[in-house]
C-alpha atoms as a PDB file:
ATOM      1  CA  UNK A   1       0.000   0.000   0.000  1.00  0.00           C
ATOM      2  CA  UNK A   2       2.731   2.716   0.725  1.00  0.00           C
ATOM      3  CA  UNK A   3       4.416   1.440  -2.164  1.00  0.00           C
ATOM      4  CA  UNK A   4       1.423   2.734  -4.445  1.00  0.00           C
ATOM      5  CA  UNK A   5       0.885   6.375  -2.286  1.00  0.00           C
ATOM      6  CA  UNK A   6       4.681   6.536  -3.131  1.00  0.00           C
ATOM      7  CA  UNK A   7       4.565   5.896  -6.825  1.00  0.00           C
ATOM      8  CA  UNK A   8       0.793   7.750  -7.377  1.00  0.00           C
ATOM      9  CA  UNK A   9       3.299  10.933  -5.085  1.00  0.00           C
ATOM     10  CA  UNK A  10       6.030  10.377  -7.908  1.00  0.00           C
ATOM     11  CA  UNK A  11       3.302  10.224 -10.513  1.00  0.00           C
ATOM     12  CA  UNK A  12       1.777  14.147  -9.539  1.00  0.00           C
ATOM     13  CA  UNK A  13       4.999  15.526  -8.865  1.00  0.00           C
ATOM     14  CA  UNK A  14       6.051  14.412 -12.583  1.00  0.00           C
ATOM     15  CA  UNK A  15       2.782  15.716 -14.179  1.00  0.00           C
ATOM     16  CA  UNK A  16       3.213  19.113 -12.077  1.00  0.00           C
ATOM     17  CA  UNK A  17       7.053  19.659 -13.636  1.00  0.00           C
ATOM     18  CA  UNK A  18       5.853  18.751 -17.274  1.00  0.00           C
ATOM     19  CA  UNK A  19       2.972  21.294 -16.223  1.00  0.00           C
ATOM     20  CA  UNK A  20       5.140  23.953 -14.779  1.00  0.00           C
ATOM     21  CA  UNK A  21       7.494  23.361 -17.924  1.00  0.00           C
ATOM     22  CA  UNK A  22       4.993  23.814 -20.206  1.00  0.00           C
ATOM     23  CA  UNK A  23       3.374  26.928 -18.955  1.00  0.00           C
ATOM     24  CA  UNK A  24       6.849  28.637 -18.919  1.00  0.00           C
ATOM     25  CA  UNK A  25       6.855  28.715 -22.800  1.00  0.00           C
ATOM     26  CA  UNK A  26       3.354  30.770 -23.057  1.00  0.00           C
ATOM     27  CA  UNK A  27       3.081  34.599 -23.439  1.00  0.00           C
ATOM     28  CA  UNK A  28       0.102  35.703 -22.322  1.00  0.00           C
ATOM     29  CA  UNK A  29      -0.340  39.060 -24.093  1.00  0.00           C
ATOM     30  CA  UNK A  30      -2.885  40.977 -23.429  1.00  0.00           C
ATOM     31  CA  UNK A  31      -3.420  43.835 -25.885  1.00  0.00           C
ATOM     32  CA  UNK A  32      -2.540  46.858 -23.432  1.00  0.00           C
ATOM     33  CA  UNK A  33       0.719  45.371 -23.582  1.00  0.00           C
ATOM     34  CA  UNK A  34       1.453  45.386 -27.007  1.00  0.00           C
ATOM     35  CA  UNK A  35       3.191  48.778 -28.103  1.00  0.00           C
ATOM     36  CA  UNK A  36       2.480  47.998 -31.887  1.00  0.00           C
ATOM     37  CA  UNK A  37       3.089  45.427 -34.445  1.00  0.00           C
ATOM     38  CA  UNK A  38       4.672  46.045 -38.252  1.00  0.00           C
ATOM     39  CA  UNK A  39       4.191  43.850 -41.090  1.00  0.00           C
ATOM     40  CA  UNK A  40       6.834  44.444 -43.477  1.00  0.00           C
ATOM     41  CA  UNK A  41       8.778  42.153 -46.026  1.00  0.00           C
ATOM     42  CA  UNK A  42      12.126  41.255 -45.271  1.00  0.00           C
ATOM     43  CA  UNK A  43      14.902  38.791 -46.658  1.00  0.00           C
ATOM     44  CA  UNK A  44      16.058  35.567 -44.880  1.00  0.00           C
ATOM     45  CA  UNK A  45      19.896  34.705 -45.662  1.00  0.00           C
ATOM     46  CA  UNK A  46      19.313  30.320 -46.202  1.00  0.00           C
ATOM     47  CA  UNK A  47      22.527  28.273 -46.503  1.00  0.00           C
ATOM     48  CA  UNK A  48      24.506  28.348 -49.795  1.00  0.00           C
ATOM     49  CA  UNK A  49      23.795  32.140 -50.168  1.00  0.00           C
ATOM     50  CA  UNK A  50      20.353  32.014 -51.481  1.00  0.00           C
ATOM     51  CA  UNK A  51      18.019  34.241 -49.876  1.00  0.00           C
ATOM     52  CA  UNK A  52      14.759  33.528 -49.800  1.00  0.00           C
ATOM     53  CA  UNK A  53      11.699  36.262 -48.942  1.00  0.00           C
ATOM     54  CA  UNK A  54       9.716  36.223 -45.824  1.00  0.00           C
ATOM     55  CA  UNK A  55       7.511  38.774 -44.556  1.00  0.00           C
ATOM     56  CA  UNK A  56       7.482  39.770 -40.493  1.00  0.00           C
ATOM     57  CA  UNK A  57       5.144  40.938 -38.054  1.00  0.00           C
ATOM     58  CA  UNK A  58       7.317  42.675 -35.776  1.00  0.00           C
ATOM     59  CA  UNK A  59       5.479  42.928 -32.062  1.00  0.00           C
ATOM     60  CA  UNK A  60       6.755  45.872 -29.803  1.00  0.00           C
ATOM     61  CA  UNK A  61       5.685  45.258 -25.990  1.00  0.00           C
ATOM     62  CA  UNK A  62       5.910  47.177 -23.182  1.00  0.00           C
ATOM     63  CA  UNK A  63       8.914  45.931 -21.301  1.00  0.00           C
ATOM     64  CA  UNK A  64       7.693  47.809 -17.905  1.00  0.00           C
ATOM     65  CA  UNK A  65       4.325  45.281 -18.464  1.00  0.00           C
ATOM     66  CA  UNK A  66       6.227  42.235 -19.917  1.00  0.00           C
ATOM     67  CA  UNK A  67       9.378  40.636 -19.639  1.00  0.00           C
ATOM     68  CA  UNK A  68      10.319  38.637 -22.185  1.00  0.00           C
ATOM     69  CA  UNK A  69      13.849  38.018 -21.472  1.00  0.00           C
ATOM     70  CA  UNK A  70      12.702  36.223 -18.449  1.00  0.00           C
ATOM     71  CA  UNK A  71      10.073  33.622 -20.301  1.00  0.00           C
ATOM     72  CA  UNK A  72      12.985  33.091 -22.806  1.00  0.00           C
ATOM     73  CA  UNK A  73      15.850  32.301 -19.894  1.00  0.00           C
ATOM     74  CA  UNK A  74      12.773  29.887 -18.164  1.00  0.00           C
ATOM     75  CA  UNK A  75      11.662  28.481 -21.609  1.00  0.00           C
ATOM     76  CA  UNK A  76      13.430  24.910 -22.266  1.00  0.00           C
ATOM     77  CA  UNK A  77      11.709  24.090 -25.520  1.00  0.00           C
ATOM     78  CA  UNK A  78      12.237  25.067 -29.080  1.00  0.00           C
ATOM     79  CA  UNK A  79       9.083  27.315 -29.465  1.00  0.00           C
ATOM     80  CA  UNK A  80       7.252  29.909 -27.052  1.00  0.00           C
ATOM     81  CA  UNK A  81       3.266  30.169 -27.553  1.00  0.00           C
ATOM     82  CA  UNK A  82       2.205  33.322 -27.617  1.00  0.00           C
ATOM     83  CA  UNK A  83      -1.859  33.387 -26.640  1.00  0.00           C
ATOM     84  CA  UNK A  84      -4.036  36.799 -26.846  1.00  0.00           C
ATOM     85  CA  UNK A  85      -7.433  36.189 -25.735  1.00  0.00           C
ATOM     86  CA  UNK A  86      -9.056  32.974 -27.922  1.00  0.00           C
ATOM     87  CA  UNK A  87      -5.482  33.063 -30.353  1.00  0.00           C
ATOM     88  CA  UNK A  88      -2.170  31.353 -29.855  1.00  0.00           C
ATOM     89  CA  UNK A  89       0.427  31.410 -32.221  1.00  0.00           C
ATOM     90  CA  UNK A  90       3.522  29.202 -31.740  1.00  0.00           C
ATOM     91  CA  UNK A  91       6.867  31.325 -32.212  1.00  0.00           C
ATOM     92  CA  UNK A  92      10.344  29.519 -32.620  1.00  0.00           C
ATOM     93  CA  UNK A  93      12.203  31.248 -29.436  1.00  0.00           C
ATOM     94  CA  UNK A  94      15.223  32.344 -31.943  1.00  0.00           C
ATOM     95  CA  UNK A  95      12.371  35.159 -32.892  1.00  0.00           C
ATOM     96  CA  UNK A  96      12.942  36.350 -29.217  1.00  0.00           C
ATOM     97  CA  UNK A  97      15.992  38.276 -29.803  1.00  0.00           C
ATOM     98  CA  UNK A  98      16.509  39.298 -25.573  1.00  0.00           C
ATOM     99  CA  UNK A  99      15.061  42.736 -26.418  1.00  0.00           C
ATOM    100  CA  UNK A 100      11.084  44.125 -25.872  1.00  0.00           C
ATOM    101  CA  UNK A 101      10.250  42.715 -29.373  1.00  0.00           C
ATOM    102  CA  UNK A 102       9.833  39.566 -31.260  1.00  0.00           C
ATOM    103  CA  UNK A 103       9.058  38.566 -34.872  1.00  0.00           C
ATOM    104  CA  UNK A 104       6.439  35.874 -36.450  1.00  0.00           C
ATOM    105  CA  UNK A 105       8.390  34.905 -40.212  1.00  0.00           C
ATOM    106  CA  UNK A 106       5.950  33.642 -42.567  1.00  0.00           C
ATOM    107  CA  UNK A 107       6.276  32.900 -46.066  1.00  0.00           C
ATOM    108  CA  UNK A 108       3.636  35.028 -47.466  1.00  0.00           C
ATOM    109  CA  UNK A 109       2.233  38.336 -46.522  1.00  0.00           C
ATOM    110  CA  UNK A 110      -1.040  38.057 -46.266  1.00  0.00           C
ATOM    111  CA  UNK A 111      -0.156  34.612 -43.939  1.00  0.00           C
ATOM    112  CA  UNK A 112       1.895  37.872 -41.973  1.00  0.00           C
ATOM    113  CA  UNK A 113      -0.850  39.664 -42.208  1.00  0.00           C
ATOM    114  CA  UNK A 114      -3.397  37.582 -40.510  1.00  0.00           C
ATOM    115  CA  UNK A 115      -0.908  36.753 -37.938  1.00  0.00           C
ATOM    116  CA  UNK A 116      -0.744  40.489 -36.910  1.00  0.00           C
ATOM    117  CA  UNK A 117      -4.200  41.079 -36.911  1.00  0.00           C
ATOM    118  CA  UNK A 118      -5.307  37.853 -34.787  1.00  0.00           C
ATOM    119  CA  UNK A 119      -3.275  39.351 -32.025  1.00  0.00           C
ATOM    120  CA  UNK A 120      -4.077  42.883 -31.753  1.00  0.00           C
ATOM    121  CA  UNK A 121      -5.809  44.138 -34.715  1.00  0.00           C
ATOM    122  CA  UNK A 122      -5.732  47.959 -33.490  1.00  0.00           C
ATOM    123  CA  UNK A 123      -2.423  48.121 -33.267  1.00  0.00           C
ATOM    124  CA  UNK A 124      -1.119  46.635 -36.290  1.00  0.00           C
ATOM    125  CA  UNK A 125       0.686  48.893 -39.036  1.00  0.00           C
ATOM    126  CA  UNK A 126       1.714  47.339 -42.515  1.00  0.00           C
ATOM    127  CA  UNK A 127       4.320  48.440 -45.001  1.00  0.00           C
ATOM    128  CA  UNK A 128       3.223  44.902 -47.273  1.00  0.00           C
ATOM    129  CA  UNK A 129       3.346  46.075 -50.838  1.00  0.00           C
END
């Protein structure tokens, strides 16, 4: 009998950690801290020197509300989910350069686009041609 309350004890403590773990990569934004977000094109340097184009939403936040340095020092997975009321978008971490900003690269720019606007769609500005 204590052998099962010991290994049902293991088996919470190991579904709290993946939990906890898990919860670490998620950005809740809310929009009041989003500064503004740009949706421009851009170029992506790929190996062998061909550059293929990608167009960015660029997300400014408001470092006094959100500190994203912090989620990307506790974050141990490849990707940080970035949720804004009923969205979440998944965001490689390498788009979390340490600063107040990071970047969602897609492919084409109306994909940017609606990226942008599923966040916060009042403060989105785009330079897309």
């Amino acid at each position: 009998m204590i052998n099962k309350l010991v290994c049902l004890a293991v088996s919470f403590l190991f579904v709290f950690a993946c939990a906890v773990e898990t919860f670490a990569c998620d950005l809740y934004l809310p929009c009041e801290s989003v500064e503004g977000i740009v949706v421009s094109k851009g170029t992506e340097h790929l190996s062998g020197g061909e550059k293929k184009m990608v167009f960015v939403a660029c997300v400014d936040v408001d470092a006094a509300k959100t500190n994203l340095k912090e989620l990307v020092a506790g974050c141990n997975h490849d990707s940080i989910v970035v949720k804004t009321g009923s969205t979440s978008i998944t965001v490689p971490k390498s788009e979390f350069p340490g600063g107040h900003w990071f970047s969602i690269v897609r492919f084409e720019p109306q994909e940017a686009l609606d990226a942008a606007m599923s966040l916060c769609p009042d403060k989105v500005k785009s330079y897309l041609p």
